[in-house]
C-alpha atoms as a PDB file:
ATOM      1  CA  UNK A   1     136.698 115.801  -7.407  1.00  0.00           C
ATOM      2  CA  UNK A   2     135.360 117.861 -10.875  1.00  0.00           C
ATOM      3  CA  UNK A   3     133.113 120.354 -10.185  1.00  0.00           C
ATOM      4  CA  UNK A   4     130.843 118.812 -12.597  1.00  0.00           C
ATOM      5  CA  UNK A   5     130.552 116.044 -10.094  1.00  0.00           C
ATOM      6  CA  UNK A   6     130.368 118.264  -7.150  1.00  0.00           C
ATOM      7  CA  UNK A   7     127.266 120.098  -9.102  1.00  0.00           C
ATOM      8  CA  UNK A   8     125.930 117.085 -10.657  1.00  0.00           C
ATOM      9  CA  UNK A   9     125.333 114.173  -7.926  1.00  0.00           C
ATOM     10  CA  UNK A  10     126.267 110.491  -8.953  1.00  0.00           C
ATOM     11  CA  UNK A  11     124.142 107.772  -7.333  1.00  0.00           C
ATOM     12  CA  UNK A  12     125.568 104.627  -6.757  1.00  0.00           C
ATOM     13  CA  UNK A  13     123.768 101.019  -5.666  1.00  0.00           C
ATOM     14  CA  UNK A  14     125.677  99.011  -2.524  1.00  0.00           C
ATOM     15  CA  UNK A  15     125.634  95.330  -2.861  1.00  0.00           C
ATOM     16  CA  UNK A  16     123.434  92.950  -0.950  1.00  0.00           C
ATOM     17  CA  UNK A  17     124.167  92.680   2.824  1.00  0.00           C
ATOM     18  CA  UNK A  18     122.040  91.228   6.049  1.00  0.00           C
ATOM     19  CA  UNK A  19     118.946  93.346   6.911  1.00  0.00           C
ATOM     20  CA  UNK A  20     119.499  94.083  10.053  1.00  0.00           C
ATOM     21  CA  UNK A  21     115.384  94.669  10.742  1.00  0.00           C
ATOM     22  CA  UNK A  22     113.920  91.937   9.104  1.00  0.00           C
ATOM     23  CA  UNK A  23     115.423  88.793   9.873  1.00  0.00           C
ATOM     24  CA  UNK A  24     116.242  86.476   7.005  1.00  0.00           C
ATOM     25  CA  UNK A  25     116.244  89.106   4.557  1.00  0.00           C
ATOM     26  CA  UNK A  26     118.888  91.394   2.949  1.00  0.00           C
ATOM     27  CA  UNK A  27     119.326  95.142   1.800  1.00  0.00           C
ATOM     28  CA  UNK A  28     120.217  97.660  -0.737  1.00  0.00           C
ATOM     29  CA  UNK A  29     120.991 101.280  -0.274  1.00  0.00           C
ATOM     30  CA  UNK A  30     121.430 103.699  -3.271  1.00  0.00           C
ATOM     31  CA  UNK A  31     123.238 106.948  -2.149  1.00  0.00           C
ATOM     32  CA  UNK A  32     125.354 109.881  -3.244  1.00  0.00           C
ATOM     33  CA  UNK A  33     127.612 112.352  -1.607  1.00  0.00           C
ATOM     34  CA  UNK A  34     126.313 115.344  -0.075  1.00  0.00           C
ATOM     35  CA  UNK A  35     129.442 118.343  -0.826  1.00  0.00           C
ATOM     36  CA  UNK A  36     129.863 121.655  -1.813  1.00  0.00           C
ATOM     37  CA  UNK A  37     128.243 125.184  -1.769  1.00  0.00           C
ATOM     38  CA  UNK A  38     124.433 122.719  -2.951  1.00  0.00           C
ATOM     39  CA  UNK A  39     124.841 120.260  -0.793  1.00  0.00           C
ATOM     40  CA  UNK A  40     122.134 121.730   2.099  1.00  0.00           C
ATOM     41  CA  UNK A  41     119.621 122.285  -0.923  1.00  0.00           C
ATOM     42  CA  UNK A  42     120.329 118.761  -2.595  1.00  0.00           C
ATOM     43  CA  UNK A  43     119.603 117.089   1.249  1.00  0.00           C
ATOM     44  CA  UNK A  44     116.105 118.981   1.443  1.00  0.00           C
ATOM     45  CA  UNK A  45     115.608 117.370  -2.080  1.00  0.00           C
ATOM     46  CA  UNK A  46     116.748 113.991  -1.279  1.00  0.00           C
ATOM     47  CA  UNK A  47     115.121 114.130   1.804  1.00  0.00           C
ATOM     48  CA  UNK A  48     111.560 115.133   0.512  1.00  0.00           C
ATOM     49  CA  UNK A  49     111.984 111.555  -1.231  1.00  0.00           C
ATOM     50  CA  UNK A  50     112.720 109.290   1.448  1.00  0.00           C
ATOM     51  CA  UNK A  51     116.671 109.938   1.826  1.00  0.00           C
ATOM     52  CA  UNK A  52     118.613 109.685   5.080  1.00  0.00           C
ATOM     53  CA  UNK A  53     121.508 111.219   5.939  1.00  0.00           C
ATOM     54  CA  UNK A  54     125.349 110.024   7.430  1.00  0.00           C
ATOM     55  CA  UNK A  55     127.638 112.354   7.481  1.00  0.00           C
ATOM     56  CA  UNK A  56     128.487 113.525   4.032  1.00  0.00           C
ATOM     57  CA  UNK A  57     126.053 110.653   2.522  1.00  0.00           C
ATOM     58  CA  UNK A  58     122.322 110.956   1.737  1.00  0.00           C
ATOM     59  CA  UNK A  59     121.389 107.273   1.174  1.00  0.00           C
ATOM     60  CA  UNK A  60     117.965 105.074   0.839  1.00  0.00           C
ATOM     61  CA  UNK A  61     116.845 101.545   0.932  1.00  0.00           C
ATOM     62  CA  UNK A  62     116.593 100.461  -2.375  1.00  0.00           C
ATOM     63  CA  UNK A  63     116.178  96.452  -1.863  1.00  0.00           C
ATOM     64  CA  UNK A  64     114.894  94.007  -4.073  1.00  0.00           C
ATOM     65  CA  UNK A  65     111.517  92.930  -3.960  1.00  0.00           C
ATOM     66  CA  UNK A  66     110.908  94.967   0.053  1.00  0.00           C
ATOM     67  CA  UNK A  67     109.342  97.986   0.732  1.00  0.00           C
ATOM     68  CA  UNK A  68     109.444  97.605   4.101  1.00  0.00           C
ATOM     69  CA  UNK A  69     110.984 100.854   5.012  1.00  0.00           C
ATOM     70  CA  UNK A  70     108.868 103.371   4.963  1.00  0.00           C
ATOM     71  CA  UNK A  71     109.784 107.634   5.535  1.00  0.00           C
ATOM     72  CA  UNK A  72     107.965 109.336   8.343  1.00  0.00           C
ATOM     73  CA  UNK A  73     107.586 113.075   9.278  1.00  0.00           C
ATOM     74  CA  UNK A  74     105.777 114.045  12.008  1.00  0.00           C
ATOM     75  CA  UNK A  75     102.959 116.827  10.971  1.00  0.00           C
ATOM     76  CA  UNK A  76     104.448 118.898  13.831  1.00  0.00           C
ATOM     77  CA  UNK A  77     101.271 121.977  14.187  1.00  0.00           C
ATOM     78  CA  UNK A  78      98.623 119.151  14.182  1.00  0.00           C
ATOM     79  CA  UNK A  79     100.407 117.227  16.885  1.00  0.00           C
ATOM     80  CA  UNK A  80      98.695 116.915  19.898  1.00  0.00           C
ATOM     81  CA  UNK A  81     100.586 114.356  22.843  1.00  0.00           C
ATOM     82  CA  UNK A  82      98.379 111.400  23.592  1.00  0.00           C
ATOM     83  CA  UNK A  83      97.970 110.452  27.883  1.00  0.00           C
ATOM     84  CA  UNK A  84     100.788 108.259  27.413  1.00  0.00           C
ATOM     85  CA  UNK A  85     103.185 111.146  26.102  1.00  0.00           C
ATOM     86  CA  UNK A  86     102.440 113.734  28.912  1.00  0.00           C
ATOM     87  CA  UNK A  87     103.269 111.382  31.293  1.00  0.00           C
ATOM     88  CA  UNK A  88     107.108 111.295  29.307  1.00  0.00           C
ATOM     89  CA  UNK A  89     106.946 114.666  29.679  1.00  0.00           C
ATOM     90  CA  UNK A  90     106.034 115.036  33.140  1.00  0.00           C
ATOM     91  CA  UNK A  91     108.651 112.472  33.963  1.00  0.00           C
ATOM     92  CA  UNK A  92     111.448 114.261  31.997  1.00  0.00           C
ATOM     93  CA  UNK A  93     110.008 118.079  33.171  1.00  0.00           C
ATOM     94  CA  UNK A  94     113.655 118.910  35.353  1.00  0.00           C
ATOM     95  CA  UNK A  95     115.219 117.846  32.031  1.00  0.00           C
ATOM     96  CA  UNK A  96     116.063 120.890  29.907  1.00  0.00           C
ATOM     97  CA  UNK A  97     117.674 120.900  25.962  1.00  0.00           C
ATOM     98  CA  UNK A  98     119.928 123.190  25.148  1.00  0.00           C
ATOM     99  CA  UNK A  99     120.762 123.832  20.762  1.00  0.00           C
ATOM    100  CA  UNK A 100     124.511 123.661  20.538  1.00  0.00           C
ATOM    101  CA  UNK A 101     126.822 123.805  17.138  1.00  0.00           C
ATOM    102  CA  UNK A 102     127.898 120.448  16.150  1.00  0.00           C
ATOM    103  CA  UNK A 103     130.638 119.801  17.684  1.00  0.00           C
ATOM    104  CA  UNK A 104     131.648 116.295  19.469  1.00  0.00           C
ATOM    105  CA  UNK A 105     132.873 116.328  23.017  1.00  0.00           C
ATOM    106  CA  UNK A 106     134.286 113.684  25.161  1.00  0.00           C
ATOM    107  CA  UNK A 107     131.057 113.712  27.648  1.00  0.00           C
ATOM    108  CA  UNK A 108     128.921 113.022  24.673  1.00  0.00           C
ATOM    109  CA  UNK A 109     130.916 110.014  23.521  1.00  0.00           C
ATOM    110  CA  UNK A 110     130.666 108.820  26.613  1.00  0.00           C
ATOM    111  CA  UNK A 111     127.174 108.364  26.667  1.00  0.00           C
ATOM    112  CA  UNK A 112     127.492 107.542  23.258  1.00  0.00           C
ATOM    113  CA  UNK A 113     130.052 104.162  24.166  1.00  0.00           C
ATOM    114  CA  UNK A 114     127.423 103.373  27.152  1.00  0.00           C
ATOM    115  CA  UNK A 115     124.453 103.561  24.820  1.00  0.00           C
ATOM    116  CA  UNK A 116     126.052 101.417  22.254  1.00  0.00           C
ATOM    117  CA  UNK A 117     127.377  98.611  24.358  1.00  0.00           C
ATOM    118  CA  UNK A 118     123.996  98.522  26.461  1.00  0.00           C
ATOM    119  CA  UNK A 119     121.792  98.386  23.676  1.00  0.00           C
ATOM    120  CA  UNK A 120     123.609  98.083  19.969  1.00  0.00           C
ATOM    121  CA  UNK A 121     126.536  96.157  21.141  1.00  0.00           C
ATOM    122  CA  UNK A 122     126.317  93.676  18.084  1.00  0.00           C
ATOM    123  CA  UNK A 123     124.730  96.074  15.587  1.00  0.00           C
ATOM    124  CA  UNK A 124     127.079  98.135  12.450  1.00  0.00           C
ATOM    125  CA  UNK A 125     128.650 100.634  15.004  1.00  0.00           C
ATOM    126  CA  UNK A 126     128.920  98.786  18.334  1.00  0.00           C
ATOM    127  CA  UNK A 127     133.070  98.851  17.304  1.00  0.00           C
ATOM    128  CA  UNK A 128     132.615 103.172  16.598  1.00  0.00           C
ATOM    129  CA  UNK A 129     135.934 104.929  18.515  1.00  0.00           C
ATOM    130  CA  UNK A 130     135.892 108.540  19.281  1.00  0.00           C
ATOM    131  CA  UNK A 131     137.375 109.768  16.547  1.00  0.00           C
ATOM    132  CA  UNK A 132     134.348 107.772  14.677  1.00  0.00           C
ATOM    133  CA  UNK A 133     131.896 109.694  16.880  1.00  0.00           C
ATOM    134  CA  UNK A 134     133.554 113.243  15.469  1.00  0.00           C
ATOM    135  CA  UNK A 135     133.083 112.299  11.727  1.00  0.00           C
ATOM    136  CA  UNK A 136     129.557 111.757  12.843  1.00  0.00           C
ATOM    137  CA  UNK A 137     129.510 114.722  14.098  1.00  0.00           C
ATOM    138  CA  UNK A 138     131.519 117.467  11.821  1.00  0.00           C
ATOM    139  CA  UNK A 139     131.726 115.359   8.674  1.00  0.00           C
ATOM    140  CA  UNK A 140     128.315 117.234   7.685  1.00  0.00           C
ATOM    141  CA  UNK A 141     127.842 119.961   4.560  1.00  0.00           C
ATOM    142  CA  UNK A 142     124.823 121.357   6.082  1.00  0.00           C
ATOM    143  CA  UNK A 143     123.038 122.941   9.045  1.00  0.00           C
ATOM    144  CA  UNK A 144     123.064 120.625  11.355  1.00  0.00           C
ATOM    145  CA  UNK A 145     123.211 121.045  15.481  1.00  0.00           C
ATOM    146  CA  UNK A 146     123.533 119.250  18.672  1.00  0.00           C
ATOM    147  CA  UNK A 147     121.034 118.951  21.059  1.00  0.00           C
ATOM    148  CA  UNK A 148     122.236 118.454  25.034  1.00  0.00           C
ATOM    149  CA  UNK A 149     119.612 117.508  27.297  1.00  0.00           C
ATOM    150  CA  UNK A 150     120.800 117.803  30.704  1.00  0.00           C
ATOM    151  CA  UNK A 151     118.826 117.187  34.462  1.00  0.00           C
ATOM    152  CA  UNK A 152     118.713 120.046  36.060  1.00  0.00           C
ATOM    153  CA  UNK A 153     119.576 120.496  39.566  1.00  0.00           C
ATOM    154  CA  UNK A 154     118.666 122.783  42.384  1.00  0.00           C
ATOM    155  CA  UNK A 155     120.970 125.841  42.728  1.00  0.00           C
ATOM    156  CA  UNK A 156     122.569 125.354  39.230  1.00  0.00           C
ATOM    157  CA  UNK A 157     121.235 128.593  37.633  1.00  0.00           C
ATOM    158  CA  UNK A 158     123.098 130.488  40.605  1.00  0.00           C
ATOM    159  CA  UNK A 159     126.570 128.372  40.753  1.00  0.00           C
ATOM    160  CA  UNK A 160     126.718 128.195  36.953  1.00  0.00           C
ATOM    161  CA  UNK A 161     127.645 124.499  37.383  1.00  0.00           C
ATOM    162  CA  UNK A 162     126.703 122.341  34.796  1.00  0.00           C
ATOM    163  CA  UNK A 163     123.997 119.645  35.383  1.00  0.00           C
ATOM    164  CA  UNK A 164     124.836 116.098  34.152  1.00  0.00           C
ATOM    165  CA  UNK A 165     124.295 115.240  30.300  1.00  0.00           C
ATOM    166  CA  UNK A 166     121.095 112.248  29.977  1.00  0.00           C
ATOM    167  CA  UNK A 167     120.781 112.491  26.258  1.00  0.00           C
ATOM    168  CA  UNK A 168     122.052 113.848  22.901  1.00  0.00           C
ATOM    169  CA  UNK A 169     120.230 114.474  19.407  1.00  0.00           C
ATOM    170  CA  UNK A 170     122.239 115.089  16.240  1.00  0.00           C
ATOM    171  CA  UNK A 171     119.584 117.564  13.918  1.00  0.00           C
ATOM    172  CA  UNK A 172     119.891 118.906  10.907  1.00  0.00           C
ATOM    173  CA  UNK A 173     118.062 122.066  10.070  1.00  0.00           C
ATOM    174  CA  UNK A 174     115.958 121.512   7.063  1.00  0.00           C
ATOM    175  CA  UNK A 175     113.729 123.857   4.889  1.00  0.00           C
ATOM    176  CA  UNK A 176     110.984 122.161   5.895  1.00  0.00           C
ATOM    177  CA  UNK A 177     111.566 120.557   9.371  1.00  0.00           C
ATOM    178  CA  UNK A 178     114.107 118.933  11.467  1.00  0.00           C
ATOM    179  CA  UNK A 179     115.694 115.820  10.465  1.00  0.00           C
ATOM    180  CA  UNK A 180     116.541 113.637  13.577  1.00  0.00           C
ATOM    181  CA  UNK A 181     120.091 112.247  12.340  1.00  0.00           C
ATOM    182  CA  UNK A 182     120.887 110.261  15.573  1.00  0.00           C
ATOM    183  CA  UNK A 183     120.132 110.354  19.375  1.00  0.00           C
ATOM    184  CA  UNK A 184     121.351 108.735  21.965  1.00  0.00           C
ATOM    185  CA  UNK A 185     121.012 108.621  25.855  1.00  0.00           C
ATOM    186  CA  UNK A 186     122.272 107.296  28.998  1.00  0.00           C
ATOM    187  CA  UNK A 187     120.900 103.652  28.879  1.00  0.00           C
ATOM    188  CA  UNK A 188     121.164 103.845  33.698  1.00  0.00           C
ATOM    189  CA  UNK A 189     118.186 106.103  32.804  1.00  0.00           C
ATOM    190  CA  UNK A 190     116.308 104.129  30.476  1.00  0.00           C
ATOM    191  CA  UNK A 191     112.785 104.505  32.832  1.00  0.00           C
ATOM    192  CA  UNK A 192     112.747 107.558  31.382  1.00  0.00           C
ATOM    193  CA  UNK A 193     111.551 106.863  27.832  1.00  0.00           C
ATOM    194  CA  UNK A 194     114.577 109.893  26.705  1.00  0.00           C
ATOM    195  CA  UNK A 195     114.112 108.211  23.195  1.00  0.00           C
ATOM    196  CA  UNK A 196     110.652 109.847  23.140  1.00  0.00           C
ATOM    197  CA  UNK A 197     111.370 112.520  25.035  1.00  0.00           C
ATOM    198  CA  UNK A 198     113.763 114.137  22.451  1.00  0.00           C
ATOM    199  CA  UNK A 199     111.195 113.120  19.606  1.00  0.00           C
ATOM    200  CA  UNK A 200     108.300 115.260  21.366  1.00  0.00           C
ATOM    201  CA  UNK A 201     111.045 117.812  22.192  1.00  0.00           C
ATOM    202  CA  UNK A 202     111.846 118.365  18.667  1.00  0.00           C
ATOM    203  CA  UNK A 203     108.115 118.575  17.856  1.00  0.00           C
ATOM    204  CA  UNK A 204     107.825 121.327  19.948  1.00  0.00           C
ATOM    205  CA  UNK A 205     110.790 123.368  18.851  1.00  0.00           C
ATOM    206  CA  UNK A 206     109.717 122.343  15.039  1.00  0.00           C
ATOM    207  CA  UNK A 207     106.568 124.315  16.049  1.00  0.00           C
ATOM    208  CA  UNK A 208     108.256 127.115  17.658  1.00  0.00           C
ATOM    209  CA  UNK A 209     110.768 127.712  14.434  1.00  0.00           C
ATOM    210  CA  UNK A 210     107.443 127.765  12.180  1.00  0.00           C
ATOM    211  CA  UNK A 211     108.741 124.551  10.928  1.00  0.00           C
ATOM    212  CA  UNK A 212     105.811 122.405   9.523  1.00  0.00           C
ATOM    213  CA  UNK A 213     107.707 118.654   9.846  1.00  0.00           C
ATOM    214  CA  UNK A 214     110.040 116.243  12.025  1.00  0.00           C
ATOM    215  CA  UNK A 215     111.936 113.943  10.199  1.00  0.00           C
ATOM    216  CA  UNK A 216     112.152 110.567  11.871  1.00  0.00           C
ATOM    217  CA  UNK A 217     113.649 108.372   9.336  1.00  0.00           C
ATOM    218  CA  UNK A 218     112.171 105.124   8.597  1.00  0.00           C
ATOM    219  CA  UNK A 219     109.698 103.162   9.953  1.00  0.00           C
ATOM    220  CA  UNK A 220     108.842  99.576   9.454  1.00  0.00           C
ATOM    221  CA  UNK A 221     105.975  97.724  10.481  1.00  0.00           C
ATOM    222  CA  UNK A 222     106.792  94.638  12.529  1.00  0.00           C
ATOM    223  CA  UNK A 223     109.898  95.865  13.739  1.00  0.00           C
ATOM    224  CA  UNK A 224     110.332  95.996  17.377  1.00  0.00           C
ATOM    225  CA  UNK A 225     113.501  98.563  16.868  1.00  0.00           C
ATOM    226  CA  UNK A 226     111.211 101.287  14.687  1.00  0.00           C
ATOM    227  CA  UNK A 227     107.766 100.901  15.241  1.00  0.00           C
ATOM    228  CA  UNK A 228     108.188 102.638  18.179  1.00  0.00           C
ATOM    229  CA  UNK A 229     107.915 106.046  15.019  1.00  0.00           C
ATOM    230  CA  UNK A 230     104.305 104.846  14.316  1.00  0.00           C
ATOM    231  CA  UNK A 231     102.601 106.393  17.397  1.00  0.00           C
ATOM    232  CA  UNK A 232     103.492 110.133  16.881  1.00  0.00           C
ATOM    233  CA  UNK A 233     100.353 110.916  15.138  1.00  0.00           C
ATOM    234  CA  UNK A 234      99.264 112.641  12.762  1.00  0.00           C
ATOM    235  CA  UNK A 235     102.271 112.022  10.340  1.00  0.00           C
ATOM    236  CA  UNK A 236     103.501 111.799   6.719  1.00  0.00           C
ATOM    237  CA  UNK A 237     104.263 108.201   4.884  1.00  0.00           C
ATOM    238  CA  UNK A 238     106.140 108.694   1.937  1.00  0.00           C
ATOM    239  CA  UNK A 239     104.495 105.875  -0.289  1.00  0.00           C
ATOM    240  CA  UNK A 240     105.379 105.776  -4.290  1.00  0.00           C
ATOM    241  CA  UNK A 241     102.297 108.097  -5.260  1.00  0.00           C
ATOM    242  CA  UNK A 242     103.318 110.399  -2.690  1.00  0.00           C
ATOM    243  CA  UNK A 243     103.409 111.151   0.727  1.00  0.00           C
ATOM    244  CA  UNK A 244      99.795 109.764   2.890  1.00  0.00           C
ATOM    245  CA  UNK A 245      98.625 111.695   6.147  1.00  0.00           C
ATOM    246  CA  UNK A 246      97.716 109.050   8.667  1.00  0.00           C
ATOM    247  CA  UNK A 247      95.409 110.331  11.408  1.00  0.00           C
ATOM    248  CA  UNK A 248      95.322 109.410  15.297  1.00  0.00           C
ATOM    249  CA  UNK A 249      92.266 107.263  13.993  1.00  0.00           C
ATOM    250  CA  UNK A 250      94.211 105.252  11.396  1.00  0.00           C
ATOM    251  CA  UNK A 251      93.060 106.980   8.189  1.00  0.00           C
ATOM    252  CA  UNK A 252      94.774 107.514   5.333  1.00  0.00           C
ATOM    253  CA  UNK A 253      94.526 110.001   2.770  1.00  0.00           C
ATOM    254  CA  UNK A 254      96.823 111.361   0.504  1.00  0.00           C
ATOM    255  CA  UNK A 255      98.521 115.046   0.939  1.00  0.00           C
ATOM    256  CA  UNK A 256      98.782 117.624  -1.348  1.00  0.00           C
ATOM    257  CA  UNK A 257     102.405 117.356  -2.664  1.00  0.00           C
ATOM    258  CA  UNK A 258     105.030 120.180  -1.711  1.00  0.00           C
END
């Protein structure tokens, strides 16, 4: 690779392929490669205008005639958990997250396989091996971290023992926020709501780092698998004049831009 191209990025279009949100319809990403000494500052750019991230790509829908997927952050200081959210909490309260480098480890993949098979066992990366769990992990050019969130037990701060692992959260550390790559959990636990859990998790240690966002990737109305990202209120929608602060009462109203 030049280091013109490692300075300059090159976007490039994917062809057509089943949406797999929207039945009947297909999708489009544009993306680029995210290396070198720029590529943390080129993912806060990208990011700021609707990019995702995997591994070393920073990609986004760009499908003909849809607009169905839509960015969301999560206005993180404004935040305030509805009735329904402090009961997550209070359900997950011996549950504790610990920030770790990321780095892939056979206990996470195993929740990992379990979570796959139980709930994504036909989707793009129901066939993912381990070592396809570490490029998730390490194939990344900027700050990113691994969350553990493990139950904890009586008597574990005096043995030292290690309580079990219920969930995982792949972050990356953004100028602006945290950007919620992936998470997973252990699908025997699913009463939990650990899905949610980690998102109001990360809201709080968003808030804690003086960090004023949390990324949640897209959402799309009328999708059972992303709507879910609607309800953390209030929050950013990227739309094409910029991004729109919806309120807990359903107004809109445009932000000023960063």
């Amino acid at each position: 690779m030049t280091q013109h191209s490692r300075d300059t990025p090159q976007f490039y279009l994917t062809a057509p392929s089943p949406c797999p949100y929207l039945p009947g319809r297909h999708e489009r990403k544009v993306f680029t490669h995210l290396v070198g000494d720029k590529a943390g500052d080129l993912n806060d750019l990208l990011t700021h205008g609707g990019f995702r991230r995997s591994q070393s790509i920073a990609y986004r829908p760009a499908c003909d005639q849809c607009r169905a997927c839509v960015s969301v952050r999560v206005i993180a200081n404004e935040f305030r958990p509805s009735r329904n959210f402090r009961k997550i909490l209070a359900r997950n309260a011996d549950i504790s997250g610990e920030q770790r480098s990321a780095v892939p480890t056979s206990e996470q993949y195993s929740i990992f396989r379990a979570y796959l098979d139980q709930r994504h066992r036909h989707g793009g990366m129901a066939d993912m091996t381990v070592l396809d769990y570490a490029m998730m992990v390490e194939d990344s050019h900027v700050e990113t971290r691994i969350i553990e969130y493990r139950r904890r037990g009586a008597g574990s701060a005096t043995s030292g023992r290690r309580e079990d692992l219920l969930a995982v959260a792949l972050t990356d550390v953004l100028s602006d926020g945290l950007s919620m790559v992936y998470s997973f959990f252990e699908p025997s636990e699913e009463s939990r709501s650990l899905g949610t859990f980690m998102i109001l998790d990360h809201i709080t240690r968003a808030r804690r780092q003086g960090l004023p966002y949390v990324y949640l990737g897209y959402w799309i109305a009328g999708s059972k698998k992303m709507d879910y990202k609607g309800r953390f209120l209030p929050q950013q929608r990227l739309a094409p004049s910029g991004w729109l602060r919806i309120d807990a009462s359903g107004e809109t109203r445009s932000e000023p831009q960063d």
